[in-house]
N, C-alpha and C. Protein backbone atom coordinates (compact mmCIF):
# COMPACT_ATOMS: atom_id res chain seq x y z
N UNK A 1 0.84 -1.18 0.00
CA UNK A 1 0.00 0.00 0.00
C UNK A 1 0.88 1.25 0.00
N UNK A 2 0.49 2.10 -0.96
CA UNK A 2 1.53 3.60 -0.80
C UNK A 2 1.20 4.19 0.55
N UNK A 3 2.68 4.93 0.62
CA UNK A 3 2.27 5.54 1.78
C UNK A 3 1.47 7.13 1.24
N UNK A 4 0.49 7.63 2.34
CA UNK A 4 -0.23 8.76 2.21
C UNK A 4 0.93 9.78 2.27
N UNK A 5 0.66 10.82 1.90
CA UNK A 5 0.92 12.19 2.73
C UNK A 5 1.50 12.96 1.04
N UNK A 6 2.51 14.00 1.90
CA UNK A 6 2.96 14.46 0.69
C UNK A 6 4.04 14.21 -0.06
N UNK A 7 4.28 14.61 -1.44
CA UNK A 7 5.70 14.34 -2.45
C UNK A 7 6.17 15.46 -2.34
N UNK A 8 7.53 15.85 -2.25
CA UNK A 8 7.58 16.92 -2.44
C UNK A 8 7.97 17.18 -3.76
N UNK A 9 7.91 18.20 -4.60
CA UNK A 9 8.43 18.66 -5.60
C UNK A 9 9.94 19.23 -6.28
N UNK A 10 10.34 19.58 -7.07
CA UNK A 10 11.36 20.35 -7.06
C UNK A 10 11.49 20.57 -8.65
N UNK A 11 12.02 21.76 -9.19
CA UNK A 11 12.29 22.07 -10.81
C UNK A 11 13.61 21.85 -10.96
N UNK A 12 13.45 21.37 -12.44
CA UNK A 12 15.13 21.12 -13.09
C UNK A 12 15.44 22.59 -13.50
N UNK A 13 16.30 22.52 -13.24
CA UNK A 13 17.01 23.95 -13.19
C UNK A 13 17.42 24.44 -15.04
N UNK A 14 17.51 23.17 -15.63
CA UNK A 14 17.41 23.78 -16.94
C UNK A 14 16.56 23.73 -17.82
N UNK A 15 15.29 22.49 -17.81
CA UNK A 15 14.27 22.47 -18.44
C UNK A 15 13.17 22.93 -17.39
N UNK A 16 12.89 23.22 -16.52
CA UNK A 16 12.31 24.44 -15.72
C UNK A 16 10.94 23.47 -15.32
N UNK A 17 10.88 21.90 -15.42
CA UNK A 17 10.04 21.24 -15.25
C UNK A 17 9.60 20.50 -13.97
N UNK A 18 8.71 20.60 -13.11
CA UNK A 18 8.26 20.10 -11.69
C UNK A 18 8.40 18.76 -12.27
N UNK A 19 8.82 18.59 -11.04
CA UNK A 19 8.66 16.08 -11.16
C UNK A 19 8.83 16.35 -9.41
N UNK A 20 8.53 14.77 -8.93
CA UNK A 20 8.83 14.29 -7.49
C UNK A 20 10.05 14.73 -7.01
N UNK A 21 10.69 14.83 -6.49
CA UNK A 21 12.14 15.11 -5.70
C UNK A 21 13.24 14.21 -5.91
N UNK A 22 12.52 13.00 -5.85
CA UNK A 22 12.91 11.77 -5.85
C UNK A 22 13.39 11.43 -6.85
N UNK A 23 13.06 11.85 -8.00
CA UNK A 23 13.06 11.67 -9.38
C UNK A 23 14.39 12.06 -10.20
N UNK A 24 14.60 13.57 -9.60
CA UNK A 24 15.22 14.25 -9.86
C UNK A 24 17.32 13.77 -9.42
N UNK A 25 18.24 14.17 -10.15
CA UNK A 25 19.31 14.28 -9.93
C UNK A 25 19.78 15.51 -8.58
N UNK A 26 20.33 15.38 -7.80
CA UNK A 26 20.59 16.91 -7.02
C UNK A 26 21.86 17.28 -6.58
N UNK A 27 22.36 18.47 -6.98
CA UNK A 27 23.65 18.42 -6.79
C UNK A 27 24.15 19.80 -6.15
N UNK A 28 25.23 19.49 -5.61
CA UNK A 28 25.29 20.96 -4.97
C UNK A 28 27.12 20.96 -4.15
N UNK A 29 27.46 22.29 -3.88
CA UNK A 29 28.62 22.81 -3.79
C UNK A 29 29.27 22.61 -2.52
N UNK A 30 29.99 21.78 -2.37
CA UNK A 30 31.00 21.32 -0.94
C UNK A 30 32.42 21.78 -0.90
N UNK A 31 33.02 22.65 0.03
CA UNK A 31 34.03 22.98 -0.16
C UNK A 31 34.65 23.40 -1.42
N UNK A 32 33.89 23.74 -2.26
CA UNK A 32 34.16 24.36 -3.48
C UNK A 32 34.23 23.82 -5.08
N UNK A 33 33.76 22.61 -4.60
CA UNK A 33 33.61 21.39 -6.00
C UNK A 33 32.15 21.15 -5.63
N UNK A 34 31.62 21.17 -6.89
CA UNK A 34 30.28 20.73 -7.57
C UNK A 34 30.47 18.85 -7.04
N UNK A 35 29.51 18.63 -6.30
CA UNK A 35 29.17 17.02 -5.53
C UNK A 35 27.96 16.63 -6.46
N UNK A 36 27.72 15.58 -6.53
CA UNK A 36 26.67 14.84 -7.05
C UNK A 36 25.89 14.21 -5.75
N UNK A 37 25.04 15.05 -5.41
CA UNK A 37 24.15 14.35 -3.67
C UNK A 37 23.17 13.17 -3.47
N UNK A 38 23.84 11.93 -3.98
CA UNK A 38 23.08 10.38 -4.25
C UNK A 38 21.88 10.60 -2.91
N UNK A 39 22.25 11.00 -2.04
CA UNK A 39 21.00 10.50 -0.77
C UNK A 39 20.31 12.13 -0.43
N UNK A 40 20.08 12.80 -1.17
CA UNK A 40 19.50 14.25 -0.92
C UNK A 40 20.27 14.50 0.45
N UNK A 41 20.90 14.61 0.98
CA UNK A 41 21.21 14.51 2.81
C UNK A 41 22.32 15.98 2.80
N UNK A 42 23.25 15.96 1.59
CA UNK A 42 24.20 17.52 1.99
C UNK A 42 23.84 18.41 2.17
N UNK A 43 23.79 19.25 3.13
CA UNK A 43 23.56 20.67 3.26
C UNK A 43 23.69 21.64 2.84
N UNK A 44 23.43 22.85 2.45
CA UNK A 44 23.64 23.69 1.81
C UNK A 44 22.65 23.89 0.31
N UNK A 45 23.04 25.08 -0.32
CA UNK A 45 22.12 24.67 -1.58
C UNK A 45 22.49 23.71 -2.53
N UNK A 46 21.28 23.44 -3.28
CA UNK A 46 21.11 22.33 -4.00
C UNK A 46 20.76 23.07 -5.40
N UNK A 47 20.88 22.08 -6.55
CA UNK A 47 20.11 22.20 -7.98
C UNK A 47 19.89 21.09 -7.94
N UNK A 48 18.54 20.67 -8.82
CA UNK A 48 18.02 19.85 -9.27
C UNK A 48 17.94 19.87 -10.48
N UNK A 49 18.31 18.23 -11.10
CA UNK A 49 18.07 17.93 -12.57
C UNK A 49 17.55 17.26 -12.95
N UNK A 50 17.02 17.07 -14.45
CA UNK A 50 16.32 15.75 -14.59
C UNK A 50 17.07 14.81 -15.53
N UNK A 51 17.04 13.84 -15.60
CA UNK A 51 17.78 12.88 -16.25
C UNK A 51 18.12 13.25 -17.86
N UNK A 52 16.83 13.93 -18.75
CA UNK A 52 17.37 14.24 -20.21
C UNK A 52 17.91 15.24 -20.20
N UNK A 53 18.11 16.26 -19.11
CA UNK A 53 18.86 17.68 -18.82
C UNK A 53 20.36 17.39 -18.74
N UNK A 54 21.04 16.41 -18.28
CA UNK A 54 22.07 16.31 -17.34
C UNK A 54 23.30 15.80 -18.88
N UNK A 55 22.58 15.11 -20.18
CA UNK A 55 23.21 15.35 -21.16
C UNK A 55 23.40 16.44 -21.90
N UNK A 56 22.28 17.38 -21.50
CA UNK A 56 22.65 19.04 -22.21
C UNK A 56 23.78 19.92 -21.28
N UNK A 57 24.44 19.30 -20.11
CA UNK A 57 25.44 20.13 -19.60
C UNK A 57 26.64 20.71 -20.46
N UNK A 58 26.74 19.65 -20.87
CA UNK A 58 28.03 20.37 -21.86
C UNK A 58 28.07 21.63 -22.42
N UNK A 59 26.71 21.55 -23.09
CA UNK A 59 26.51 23.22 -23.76
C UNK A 59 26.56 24.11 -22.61
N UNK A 60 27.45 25.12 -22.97
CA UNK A 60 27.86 26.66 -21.99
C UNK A 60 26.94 27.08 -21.53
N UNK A 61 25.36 26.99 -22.18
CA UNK A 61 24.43 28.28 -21.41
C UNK A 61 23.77 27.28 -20.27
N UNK A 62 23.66 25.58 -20.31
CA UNK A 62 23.15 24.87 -19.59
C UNK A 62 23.96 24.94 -18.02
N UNK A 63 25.54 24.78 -18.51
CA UNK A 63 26.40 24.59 -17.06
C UNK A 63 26.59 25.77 -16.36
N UNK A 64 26.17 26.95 -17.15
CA UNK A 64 26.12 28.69 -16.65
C UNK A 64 25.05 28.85 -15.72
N UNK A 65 23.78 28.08 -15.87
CA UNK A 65 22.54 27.87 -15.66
C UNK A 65 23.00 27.39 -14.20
N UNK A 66 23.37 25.90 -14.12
CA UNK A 66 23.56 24.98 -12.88
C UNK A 66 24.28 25.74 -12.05
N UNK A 67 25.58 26.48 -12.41
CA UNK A 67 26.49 27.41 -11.41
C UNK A 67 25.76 28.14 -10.63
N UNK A 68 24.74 28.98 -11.55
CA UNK A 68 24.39 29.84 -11.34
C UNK A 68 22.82 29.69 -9.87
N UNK A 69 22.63 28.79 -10.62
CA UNK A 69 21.43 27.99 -9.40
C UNK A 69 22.22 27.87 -8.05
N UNK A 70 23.34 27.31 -8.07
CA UNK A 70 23.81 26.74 -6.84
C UNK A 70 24.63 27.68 -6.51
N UNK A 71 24.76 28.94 -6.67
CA UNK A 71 25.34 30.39 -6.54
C UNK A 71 27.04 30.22 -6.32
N UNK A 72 27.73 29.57 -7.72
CA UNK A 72 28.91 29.18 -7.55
C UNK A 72 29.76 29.53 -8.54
N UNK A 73 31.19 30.55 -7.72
CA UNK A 73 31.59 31.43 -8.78
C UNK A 73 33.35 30.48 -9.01
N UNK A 74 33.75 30.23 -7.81
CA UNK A 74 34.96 29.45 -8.13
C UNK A 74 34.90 28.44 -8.01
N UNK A 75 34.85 27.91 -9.01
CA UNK A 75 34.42 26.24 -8.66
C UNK A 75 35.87 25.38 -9.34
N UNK A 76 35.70 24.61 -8.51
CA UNK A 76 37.34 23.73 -8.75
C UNK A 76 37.88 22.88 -9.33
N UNK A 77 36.42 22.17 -9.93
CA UNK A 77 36.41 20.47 -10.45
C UNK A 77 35.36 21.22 -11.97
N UNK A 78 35.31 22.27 -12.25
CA UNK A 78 34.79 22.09 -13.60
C UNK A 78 34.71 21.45 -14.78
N UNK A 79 36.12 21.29 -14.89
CA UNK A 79 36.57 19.90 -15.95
C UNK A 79 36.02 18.89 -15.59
N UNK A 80 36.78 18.50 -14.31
CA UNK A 80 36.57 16.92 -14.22
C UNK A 80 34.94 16.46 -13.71
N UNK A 81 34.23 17.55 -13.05
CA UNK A 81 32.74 17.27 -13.24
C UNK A 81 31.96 16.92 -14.28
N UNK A 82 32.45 17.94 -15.30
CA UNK A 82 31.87 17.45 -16.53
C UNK A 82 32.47 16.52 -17.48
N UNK A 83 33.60 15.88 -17.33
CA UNK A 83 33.96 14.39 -17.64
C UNK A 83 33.61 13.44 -16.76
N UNK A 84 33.03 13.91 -15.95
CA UNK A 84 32.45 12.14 -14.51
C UNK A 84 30.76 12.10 -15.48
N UNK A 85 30.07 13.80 -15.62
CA UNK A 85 28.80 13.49 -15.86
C UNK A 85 28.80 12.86 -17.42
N UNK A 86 30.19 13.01 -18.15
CA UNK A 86 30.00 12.86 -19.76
C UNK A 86 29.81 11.24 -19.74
N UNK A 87 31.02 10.80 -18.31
CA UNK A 87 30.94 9.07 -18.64
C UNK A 87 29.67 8.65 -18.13
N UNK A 88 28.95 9.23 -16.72
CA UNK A 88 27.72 8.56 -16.69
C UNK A 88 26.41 8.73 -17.38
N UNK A 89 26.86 9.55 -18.41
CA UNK A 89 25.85 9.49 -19.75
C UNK A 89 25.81 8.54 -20.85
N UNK A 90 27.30 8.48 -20.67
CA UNK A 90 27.36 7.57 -21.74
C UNK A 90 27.33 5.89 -21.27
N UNK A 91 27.44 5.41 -19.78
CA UNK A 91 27.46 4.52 -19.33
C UNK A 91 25.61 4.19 -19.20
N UNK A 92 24.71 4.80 -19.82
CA UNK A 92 23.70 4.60 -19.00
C UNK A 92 23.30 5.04 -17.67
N UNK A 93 24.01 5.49 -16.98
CA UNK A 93 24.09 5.91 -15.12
C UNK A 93 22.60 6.57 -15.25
N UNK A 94 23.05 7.78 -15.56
CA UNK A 94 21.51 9.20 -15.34
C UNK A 94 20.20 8.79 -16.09
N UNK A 95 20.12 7.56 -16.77
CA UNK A 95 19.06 7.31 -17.72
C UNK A 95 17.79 7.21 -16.69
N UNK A 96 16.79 7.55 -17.13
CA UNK A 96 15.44 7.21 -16.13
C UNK A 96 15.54 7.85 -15.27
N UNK A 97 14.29 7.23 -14.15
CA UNK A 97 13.82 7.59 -12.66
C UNK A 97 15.37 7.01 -12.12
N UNK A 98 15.53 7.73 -11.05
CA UNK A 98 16.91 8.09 -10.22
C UNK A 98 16.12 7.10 -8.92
């Protein structure tokens, strides 16, 4: 039996679309590198993505977008963030419900 109560919501920060929380990718800024937050649990702010979003990072105005959500001006792992998200695109990882 589902449980009652509420879902919460949240928008992808680049296709600007409500889904469950749950659903969503969420990521956010630790000591100055962009984290990928598997258990929603890090503190601080967050962005949310959705799974067909997270292959449009590459393009400049998408990853300008995510910085910009998670209010992050020096960020440290830019490269290598977006070579971890290029392989789990291409591995299948981000496909679907999360």
């Amino acid at each position: 039996m589902p449980k009652k109560g509420h879902i919460p919501e949240r928008t992808c920060v680049i296709c600007r679309k409500k889904a469950p929380k749950y659903t969503l990718h969420r990521f956010c800024i630790k000591a100055g590198y962009i984290i990928w937050d598997r258990d929603f649990r890090t503190g601080g702010r967050g962005a949310y993505l959705c799974s067909s979003c997270i292959e449009e990072l590459k393009k400049r105005k998408a990853f300008s977008r995510l910085l910009k959500a998670l209010r992050a001006e020096g960020v440290k792992n830019r490269e290598a963030f977006l070579e971890e998200i290029e392989r789990g695109v291409k591995s299948g990882f981000f496909r679907g419900d999360s």
